[in-house]
C-alpha atoms as a PDB file:
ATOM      1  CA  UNK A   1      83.783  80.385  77.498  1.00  0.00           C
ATOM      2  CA  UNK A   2      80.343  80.050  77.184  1.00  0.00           C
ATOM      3  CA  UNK A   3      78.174  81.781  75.019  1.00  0.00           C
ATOM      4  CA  UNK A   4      74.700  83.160  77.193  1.00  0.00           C
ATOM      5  CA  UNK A   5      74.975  86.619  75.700  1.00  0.00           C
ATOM      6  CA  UNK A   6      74.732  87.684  72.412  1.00  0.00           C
ATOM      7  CA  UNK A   7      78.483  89.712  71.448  1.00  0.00           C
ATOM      8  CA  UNK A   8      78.835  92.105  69.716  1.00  0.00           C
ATOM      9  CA  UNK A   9      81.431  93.987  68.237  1.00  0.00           C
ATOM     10  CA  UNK A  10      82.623  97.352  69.915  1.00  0.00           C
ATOM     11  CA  UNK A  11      81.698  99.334  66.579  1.00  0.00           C
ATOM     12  CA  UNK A  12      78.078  97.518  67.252  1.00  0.00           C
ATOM     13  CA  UNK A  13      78.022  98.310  70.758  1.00  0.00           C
ATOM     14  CA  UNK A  14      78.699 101.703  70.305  1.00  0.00           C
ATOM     15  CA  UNK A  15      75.643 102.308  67.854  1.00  0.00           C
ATOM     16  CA  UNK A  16      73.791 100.509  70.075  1.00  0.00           C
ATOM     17  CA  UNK A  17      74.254 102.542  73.177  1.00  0.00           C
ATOM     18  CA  UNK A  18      73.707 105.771  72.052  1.00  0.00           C
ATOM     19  CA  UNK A  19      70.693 105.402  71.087  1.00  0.00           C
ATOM     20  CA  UNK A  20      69.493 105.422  74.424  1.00  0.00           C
ATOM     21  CA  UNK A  21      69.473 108.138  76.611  1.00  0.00           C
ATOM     22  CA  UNK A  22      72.507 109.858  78.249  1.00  0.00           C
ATOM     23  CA  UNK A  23      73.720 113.214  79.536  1.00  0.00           C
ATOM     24  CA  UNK A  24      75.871 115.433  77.947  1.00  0.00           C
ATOM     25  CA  UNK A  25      79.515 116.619  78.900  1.00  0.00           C
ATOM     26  CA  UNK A  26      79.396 119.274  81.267  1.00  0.00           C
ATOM     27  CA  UNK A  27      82.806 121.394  81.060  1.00  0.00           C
ATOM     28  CA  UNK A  28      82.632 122.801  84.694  1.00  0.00           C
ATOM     29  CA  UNK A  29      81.019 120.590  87.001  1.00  0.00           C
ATOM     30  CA  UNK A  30      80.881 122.874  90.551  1.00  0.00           C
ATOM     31  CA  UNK A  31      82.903 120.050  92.683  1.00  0.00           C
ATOM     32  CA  UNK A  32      85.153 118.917  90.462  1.00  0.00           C
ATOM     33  CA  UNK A  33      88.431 119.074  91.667  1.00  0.00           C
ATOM     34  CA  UNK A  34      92.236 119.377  90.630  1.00  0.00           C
ATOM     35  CA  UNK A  35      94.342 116.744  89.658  1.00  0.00           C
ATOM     36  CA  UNK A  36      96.290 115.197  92.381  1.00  0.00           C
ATOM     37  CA  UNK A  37      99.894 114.875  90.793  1.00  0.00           C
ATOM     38  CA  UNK A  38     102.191 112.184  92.895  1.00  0.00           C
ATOM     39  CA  UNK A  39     105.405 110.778  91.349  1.00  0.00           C
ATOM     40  CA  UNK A  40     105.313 107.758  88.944  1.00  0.00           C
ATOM     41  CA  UNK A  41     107.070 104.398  90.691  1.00  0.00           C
ATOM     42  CA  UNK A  42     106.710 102.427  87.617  1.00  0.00           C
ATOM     43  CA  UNK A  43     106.658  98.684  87.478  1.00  0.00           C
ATOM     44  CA  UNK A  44     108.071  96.703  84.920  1.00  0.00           C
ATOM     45  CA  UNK A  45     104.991  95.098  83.135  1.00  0.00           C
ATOM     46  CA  UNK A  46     104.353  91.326  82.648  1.00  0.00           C
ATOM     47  CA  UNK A  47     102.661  88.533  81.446  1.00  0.00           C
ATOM     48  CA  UNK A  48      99.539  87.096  83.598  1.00  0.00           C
ATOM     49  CA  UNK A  49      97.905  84.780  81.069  1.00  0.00           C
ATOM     50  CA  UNK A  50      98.846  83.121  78.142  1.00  0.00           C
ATOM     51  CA  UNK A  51      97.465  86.573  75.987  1.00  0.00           C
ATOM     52  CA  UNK A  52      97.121  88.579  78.675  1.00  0.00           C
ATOM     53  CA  UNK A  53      99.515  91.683  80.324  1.00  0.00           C
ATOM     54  CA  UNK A  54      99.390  93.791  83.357  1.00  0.00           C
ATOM     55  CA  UNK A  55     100.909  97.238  83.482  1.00  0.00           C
ATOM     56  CA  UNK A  56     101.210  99.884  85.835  1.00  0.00           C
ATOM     57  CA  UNK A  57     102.459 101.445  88.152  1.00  0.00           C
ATOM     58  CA  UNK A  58     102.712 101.258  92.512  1.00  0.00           C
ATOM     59  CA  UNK A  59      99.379 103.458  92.333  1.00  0.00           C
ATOM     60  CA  UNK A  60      97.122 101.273  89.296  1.00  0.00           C
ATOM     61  CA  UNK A  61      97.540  99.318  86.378  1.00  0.00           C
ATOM     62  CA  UNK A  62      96.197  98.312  83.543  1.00  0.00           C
ATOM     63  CA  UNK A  63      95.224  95.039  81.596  1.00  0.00           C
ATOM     64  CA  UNK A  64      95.801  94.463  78.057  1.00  0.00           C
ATOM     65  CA  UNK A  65      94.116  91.597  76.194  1.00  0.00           C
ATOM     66  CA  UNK A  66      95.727  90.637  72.600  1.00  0.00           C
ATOM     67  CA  UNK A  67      92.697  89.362  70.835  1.00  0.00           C
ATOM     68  CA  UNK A  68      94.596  88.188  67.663  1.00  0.00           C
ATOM     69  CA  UNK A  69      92.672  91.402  65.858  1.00  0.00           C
ATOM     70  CA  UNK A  70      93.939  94.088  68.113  1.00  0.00           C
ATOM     71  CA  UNK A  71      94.210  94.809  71.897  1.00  0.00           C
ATOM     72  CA  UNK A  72      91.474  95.422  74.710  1.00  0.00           C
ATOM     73  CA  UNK A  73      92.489  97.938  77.176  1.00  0.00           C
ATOM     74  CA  UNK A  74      90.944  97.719  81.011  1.00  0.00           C
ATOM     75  CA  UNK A  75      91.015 101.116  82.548  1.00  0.00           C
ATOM     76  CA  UNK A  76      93.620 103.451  81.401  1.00  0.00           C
ATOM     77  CA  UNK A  77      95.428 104.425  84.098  1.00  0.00           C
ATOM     78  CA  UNK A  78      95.899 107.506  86.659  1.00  0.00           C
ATOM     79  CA  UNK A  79      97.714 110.325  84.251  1.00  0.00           C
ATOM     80  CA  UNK A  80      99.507 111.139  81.216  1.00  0.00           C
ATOM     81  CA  UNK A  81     102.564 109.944  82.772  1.00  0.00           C
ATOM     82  CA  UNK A  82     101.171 106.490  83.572  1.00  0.00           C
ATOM     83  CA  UNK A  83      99.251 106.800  80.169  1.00  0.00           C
ATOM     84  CA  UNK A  84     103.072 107.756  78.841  1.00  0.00           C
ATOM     85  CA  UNK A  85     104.712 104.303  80.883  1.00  0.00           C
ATOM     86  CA  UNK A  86     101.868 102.101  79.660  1.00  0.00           C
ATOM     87  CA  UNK A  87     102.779 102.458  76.108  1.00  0.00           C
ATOM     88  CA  UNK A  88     106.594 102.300  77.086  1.00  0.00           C
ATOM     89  CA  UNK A  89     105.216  99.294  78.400  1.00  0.00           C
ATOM     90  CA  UNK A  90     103.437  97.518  75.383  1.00  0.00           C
ATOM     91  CA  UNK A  91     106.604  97.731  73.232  1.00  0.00           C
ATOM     92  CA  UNK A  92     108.341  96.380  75.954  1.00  0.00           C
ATOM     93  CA  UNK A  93     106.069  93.424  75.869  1.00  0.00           C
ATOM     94  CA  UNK A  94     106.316  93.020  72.094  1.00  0.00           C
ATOM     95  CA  UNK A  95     102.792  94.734  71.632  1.00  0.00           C
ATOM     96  CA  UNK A  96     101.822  97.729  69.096  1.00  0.00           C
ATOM     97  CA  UNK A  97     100.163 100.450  71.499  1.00  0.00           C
ATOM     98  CA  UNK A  98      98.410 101.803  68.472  1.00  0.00           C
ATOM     99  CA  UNK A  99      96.920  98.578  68.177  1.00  0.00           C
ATOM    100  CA  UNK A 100      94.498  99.081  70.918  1.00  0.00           C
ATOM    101  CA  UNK A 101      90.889  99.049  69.381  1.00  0.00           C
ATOM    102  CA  UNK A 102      88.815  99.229  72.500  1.00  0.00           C
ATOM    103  CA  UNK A 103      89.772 100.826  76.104  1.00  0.00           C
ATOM    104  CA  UNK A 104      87.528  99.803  78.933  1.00  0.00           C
ATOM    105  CA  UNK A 105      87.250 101.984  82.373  1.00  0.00           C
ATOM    106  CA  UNK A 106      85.999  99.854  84.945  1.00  0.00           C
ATOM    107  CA  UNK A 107      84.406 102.744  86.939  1.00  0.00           C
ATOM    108  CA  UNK A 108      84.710 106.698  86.917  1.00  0.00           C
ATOM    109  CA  UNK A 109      87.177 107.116  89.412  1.00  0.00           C
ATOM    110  CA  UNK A 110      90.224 109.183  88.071  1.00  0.00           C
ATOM    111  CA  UNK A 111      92.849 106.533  88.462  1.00  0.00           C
ATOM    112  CA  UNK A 112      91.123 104.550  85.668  1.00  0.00           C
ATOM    113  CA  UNK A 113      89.872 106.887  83.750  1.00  0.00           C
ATOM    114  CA  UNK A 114      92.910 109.750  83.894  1.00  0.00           C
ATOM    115  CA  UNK A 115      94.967 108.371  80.859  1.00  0.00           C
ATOM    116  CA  UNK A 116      92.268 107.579  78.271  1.00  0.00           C
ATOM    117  CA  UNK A 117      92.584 111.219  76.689  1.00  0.00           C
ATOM    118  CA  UNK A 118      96.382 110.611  76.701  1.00  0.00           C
ATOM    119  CA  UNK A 119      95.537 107.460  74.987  1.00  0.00           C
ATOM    120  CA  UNK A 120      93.371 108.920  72.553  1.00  0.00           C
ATOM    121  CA  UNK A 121      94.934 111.968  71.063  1.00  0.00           C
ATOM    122  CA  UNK A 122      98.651 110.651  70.964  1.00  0.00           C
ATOM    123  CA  UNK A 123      98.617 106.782  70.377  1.00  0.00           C
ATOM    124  CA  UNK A 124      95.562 104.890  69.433  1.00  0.00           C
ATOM    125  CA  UNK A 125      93.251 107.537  68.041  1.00  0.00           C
ATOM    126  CA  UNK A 126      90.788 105.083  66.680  1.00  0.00           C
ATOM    127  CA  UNK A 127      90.386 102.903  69.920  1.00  0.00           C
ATOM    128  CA  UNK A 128      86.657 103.373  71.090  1.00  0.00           C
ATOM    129  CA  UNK A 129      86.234 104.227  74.642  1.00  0.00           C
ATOM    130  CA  UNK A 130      83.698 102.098  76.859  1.00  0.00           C
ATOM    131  CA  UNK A 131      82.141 103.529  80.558  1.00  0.00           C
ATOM    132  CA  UNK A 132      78.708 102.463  82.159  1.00  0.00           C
ATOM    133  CA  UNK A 133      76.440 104.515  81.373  1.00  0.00           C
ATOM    134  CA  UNK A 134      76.092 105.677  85.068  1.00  0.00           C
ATOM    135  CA  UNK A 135      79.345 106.255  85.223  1.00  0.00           C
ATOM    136  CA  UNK A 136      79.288 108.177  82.130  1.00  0.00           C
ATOM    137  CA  UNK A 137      76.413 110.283  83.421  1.00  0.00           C
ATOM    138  CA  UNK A 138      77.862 111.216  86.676  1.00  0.00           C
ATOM    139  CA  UNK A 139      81.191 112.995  85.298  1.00  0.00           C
ATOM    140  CA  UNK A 140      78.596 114.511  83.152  1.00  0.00           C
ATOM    141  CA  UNK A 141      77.212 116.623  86.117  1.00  0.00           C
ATOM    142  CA  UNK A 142      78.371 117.617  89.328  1.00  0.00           C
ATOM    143  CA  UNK A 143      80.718 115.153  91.079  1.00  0.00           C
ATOM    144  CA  UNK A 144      79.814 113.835  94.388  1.00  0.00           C
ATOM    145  CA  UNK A 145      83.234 111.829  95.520  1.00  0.00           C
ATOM    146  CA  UNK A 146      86.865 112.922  95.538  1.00  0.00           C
ATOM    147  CA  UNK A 147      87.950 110.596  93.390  1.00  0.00           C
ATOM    148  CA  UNK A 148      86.482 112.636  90.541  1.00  0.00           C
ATOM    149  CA  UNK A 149      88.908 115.285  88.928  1.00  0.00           C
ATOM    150  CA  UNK A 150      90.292 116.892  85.912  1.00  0.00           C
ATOM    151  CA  UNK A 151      90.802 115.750  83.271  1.00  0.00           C
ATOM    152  CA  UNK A 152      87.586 114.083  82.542  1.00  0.00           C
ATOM    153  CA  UNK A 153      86.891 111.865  79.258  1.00  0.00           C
ATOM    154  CA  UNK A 154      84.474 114.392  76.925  1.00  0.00           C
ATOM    155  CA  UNK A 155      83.341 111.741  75.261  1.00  0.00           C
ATOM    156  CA  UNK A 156      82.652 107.699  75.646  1.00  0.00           C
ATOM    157  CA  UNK A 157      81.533 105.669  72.356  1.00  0.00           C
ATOM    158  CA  UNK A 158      80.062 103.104  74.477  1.00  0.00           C
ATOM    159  CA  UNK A 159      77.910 103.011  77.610  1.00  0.00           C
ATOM    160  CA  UNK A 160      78.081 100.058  78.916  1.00  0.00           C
ATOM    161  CA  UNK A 161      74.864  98.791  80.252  1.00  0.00           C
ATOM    162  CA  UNK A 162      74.562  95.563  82.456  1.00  0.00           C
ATOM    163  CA  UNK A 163      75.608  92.196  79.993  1.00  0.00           C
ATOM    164  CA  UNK A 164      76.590  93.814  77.177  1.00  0.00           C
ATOM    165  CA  UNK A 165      79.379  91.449  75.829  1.00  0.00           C
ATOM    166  CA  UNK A 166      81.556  92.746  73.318  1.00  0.00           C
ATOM    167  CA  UNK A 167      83.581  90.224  70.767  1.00  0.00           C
ATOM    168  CA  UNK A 168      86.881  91.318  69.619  1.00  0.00           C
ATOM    169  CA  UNK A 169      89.351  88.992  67.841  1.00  0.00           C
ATOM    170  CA  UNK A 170      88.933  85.598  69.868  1.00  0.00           C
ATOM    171  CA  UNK A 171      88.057  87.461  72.860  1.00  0.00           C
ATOM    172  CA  UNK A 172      84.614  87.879  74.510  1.00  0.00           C
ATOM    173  CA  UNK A 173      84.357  90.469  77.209  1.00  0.00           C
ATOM    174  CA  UNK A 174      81.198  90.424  79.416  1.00  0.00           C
ATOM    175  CA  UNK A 175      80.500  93.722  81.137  1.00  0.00           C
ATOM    176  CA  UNK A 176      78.835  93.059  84.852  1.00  0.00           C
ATOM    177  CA  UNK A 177      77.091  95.895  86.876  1.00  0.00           C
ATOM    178  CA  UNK A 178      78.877  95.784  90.052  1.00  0.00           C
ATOM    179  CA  UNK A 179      78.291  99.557  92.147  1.00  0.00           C
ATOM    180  CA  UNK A 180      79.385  99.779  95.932  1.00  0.00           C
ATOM    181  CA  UNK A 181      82.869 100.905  94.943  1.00  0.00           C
ATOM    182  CA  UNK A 182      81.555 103.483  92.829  1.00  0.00           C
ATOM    183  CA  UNK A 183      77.987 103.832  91.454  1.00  0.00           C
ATOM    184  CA  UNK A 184      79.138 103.159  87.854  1.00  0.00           C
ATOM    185  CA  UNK A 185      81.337 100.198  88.854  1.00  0.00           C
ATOM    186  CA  UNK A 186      81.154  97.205  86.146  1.00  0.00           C
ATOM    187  CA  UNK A 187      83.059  93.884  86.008  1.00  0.00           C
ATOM    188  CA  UNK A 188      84.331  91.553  83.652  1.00  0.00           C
ATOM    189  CA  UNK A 189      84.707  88.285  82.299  1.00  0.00           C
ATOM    190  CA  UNK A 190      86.757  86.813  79.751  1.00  0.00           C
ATOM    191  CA  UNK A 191      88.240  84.299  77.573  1.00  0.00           C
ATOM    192  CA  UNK A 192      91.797  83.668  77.471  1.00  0.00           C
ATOM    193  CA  UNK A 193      94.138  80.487  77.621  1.00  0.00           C
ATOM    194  CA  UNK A 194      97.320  79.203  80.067  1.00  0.00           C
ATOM    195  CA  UNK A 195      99.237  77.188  78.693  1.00  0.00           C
ATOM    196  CA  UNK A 196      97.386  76.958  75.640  1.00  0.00           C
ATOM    197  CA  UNK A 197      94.572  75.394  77.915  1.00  0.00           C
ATOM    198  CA  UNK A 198      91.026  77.705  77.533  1.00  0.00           C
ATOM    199  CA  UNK A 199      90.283  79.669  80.970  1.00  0.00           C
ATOM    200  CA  UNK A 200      87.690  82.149  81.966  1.00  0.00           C
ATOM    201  CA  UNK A 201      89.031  85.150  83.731  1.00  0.00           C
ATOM    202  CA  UNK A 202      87.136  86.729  86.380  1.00  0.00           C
ATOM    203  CA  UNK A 203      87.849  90.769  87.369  1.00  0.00           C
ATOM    204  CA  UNK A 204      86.309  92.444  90.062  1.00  0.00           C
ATOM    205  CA  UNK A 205      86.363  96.200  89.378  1.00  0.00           C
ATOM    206  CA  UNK A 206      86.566  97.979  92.143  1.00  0.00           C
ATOM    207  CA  UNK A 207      88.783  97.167  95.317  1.00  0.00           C
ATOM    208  CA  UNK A 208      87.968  99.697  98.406  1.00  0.00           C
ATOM    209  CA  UNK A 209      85.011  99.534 100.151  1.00  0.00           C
ATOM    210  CA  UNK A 210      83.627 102.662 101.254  1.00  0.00           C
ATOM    211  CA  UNK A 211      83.110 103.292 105.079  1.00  0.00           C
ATOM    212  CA  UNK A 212      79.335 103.758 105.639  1.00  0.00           C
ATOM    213  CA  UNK A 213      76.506 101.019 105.403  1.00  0.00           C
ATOM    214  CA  UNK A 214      74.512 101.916 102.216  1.00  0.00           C
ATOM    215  CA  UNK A 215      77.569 101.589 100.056  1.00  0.00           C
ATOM    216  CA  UNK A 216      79.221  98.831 101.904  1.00  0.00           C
ATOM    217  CA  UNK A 217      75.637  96.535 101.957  1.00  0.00           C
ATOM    218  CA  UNK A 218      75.660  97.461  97.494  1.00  0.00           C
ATOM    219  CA  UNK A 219      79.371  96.496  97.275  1.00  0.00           C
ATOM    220  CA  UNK A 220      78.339  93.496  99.529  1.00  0.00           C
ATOM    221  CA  UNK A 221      75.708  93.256  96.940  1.00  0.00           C
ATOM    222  CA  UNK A 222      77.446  93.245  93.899  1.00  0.00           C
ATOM    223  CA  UNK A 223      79.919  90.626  95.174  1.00  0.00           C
ATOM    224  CA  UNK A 224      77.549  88.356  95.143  1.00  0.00           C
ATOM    225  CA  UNK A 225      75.296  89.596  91.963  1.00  0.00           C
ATOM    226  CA  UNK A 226      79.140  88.794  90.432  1.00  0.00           C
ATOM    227  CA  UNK A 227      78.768  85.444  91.576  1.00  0.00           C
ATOM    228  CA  UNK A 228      75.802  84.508  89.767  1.00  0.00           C
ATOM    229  CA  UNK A 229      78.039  84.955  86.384  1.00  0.00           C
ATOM    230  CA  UNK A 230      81.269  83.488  87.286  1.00  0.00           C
ATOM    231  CA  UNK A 231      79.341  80.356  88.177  1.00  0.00           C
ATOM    232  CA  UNK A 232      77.812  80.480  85.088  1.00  0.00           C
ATOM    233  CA  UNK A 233      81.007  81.195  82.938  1.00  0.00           C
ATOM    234  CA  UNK A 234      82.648  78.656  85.298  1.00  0.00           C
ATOM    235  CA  UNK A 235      85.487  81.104  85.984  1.00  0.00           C
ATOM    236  CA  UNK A 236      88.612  79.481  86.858  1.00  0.00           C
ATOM    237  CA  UNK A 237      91.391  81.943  86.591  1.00  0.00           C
ATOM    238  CA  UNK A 238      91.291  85.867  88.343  1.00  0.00           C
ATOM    239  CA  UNK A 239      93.139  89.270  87.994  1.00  0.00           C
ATOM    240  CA  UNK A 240      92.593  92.956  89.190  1.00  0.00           C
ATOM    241  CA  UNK A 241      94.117  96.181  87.922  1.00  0.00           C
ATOM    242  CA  UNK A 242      95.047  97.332  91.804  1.00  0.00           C
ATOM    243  CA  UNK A 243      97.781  94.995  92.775  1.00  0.00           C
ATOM    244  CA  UNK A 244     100.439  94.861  94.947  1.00  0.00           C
ATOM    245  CA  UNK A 245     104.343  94.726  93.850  1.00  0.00           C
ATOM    246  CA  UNK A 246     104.908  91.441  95.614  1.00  0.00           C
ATOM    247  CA  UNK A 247     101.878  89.753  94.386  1.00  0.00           C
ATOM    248  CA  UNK A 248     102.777  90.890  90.944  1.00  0.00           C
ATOM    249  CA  UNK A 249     106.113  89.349  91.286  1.00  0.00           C
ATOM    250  CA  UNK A 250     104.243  85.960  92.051  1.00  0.00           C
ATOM    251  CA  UNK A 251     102.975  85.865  89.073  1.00  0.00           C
ATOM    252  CA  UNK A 252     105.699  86.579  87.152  1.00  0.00           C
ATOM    253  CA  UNK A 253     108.199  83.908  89.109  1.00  0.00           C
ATOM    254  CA  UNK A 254     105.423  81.369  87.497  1.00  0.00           C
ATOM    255  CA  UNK A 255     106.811  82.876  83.918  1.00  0.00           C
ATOM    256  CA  UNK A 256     110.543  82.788  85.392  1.00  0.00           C
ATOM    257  CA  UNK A 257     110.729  80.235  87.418  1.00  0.00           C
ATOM    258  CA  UNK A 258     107.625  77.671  87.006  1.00  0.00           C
ATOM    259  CA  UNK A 259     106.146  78.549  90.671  1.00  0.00           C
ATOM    260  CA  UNK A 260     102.443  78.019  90.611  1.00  0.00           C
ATOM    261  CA  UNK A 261     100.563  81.188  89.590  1.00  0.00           C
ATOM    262  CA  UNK A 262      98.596  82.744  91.907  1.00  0.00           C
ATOM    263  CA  UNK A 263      95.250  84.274  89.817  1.00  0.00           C
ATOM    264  CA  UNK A 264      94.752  80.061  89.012  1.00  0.00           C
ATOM    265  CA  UNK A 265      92.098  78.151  90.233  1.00  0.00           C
ATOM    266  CA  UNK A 266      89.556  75.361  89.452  1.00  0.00           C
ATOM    267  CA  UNK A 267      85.662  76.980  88.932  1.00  0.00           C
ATOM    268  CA  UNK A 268      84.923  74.912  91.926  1.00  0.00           C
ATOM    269  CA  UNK A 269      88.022  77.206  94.346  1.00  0.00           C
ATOM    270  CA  UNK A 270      87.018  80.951  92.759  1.00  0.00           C
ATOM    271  CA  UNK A 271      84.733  81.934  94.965  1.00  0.00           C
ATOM    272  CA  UNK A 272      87.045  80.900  97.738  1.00  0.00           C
ATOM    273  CA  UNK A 273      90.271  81.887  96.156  1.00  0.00           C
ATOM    274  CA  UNK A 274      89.019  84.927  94.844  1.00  0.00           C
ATOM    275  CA  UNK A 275      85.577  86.109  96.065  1.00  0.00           C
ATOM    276  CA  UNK A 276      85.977  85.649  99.407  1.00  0.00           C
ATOM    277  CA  UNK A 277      88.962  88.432  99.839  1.00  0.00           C
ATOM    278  CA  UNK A 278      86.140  91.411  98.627  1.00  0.00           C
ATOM    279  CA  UNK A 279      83.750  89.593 101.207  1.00  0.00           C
ATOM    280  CA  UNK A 280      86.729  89.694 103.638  1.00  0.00           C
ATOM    281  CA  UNK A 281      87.006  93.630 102.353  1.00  0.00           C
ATOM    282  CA  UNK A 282      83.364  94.424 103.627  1.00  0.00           C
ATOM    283  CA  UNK A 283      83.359  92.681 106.850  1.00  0.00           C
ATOM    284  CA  UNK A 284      86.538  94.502 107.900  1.00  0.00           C
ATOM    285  CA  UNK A 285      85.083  98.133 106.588  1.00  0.00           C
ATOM    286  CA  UNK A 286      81.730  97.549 108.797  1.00  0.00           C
ATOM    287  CA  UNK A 287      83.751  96.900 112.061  1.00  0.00           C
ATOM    288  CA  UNK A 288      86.695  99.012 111.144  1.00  0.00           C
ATOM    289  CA  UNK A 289      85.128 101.289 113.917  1.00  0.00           C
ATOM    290  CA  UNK A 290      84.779 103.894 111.156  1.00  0.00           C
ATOM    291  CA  UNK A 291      81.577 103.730 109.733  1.00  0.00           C
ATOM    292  CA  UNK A 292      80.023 107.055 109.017  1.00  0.00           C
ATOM    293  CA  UNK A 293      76.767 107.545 110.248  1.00  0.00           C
ATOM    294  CA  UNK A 294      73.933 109.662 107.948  1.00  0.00           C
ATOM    295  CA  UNK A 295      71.222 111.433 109.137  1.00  0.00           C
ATOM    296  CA  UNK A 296      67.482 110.938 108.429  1.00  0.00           C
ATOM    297  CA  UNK A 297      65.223 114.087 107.696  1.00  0.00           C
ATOM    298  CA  UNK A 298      64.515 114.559 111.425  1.00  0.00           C
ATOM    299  CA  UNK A 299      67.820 114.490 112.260  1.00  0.00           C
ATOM    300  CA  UNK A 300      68.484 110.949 113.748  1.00  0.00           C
ATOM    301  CA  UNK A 301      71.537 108.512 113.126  1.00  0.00           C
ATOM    302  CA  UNK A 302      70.761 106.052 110.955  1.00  0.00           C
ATOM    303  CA  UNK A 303      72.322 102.936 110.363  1.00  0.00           C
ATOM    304  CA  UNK A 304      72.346  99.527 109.704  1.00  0.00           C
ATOM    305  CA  UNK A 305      72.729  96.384 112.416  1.00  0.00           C
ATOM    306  CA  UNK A 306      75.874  94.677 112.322  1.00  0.00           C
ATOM    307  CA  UNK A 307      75.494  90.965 111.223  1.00  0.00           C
ATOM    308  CA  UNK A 308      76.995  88.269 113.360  1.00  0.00           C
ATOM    309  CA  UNK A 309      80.809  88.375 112.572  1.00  0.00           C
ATOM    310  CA  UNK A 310      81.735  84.888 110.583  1.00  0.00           C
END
């Protein structure tokens, strides 16, 4: 992968990142609300890359990079019980759980952030947490979405502001500012191998677009902010934590049965193969039919024009 950022370790980063500015936890937030319990349909995890695992359940999963000097953890999952499943999961795949050095929340949504204090008290008690620092600063205060609940992390080592790139083992993970899906939304890229050939990974981190125009135009945004880097790190291989059973099962009939895996591509097909779907996401949200109009001071609708469908 190329090198354009200087890493650094996630011990580094998180001396680094405090000493900027941040907010501190705030127990009671006035609209945070309850935890929404729903029953665990577990998958069985697998293998995506050559160093690389997915794990999860129907609702969210997880990725797990082996860096050779310990594991990076993306997101964390929904609960304790996915939290719980996860590590069931590691073992499974041959991997020490409390070898996890550094866990990585994509955004500040509960189903990536909701098993980190699981994490954290019960199996990898040393692992230092990352969050962007917006992200970090609005579970601080007073959530503003519904997809912010108890329990909250009460503390993140790092705050991820946009490029940091953290080196672990023989991984390098760059951290992208990508808000739309959430205001604190970052995205990643990565090293990893297939097949014992080098590949950079791409990962969008957040999937749903929200239904009114000044968060679908910054998700819009982002995709193609994203796009700037992926070119850059010639990205030629793609995952996501949010997938679907039957995709996951594509990729692991490439494992099984030598079908071609879906998350490759040459640098030259990503933004087709992979881009283009979130693209595909925003266009369908903005003539979905249910856009939510906001209101300007004196009361009028405001919007934003519809482009010319493509």
């Amino acid at each position: 992968m190329k090198k354009l950022f200087t890493a650094v370790s996630p011990e580094e980063a998180a001396v680094l990142s405090v000493k900027r500015p941040f907010l501190p936890f705030q127990s009671d937030p006035a609209v945070s609300k309850l935890p929404k319990n729903s029953p665990l349909q577990p998958i069985a995890p697998l293998k995506v890359f050559d160093n690389v695992y997915w794990m999860g359940s129907k609702a969210v999963g997880v990725l797990i990079i082996d860096t050779g000097e310990g594991l990076i953890m993306i997101d964390s999952g929904s609960n304790d019980a996915e939290a719980d499943h996860i590590v069931k999961s590691c073992r499974e795949m041959g991997l020490d759980p409390a070898a996890i050095r550094l866990i990585v929340i994509s955004h500040e949504h509960y189903d990536h952030y909701g098993g980190l204090t699981r994490l954290q008290k019960t199996v990898c008690p040393d692992a230092l947490s990352a969050m962007s620092r917006t992200g970090w600063n609005l579970l601080s205060t007073v959530p503003t979405e519904f997809a912010f609940v108890q329990p909250r992390p009460q503390k993140i080592d790092i705050l991820m502001d946009d490029c940091l790139c953290m080196k672990t083992g023989n991984t390098e993970l760059l951290c992208i500012s990508t808000p739309g899906h959430s205001a604190g939304c970052m995205s990643f890229i990565f090293n990893s191998s297939f097949h014992g050939k080098e590949i950079s990974v791409g990962v969008m981190g957040g999937s749903a677009v929200w239904p009114n125009f000044p968060e679908a135009r910054l998700y819009e945004n982002s995709i193609e902010y994203f796009r700037l880097f992926t070119d850059l790190y010639a990205c030629n291989a793609f995952s996501a934590v949010h997938q679907s059973e039957e995709e996951l099962n594509r990729v692991r009939d490439h494992w099984e049965k030598g079908t071609v895996h879906p998350w490759i591509c040459t640098a030259e097909e990503f933004n087709q193969a992979y881009l283009q779907g979130f693209r595909k996401k925003v266009t369908d949200t903005i003539y979905s039919g249910k856009m939510q109009p906001y209101l300007m001071p004196d009361g009028r609708e405001e919007g934003s024009p519809l482009p010319e469908r493509k």
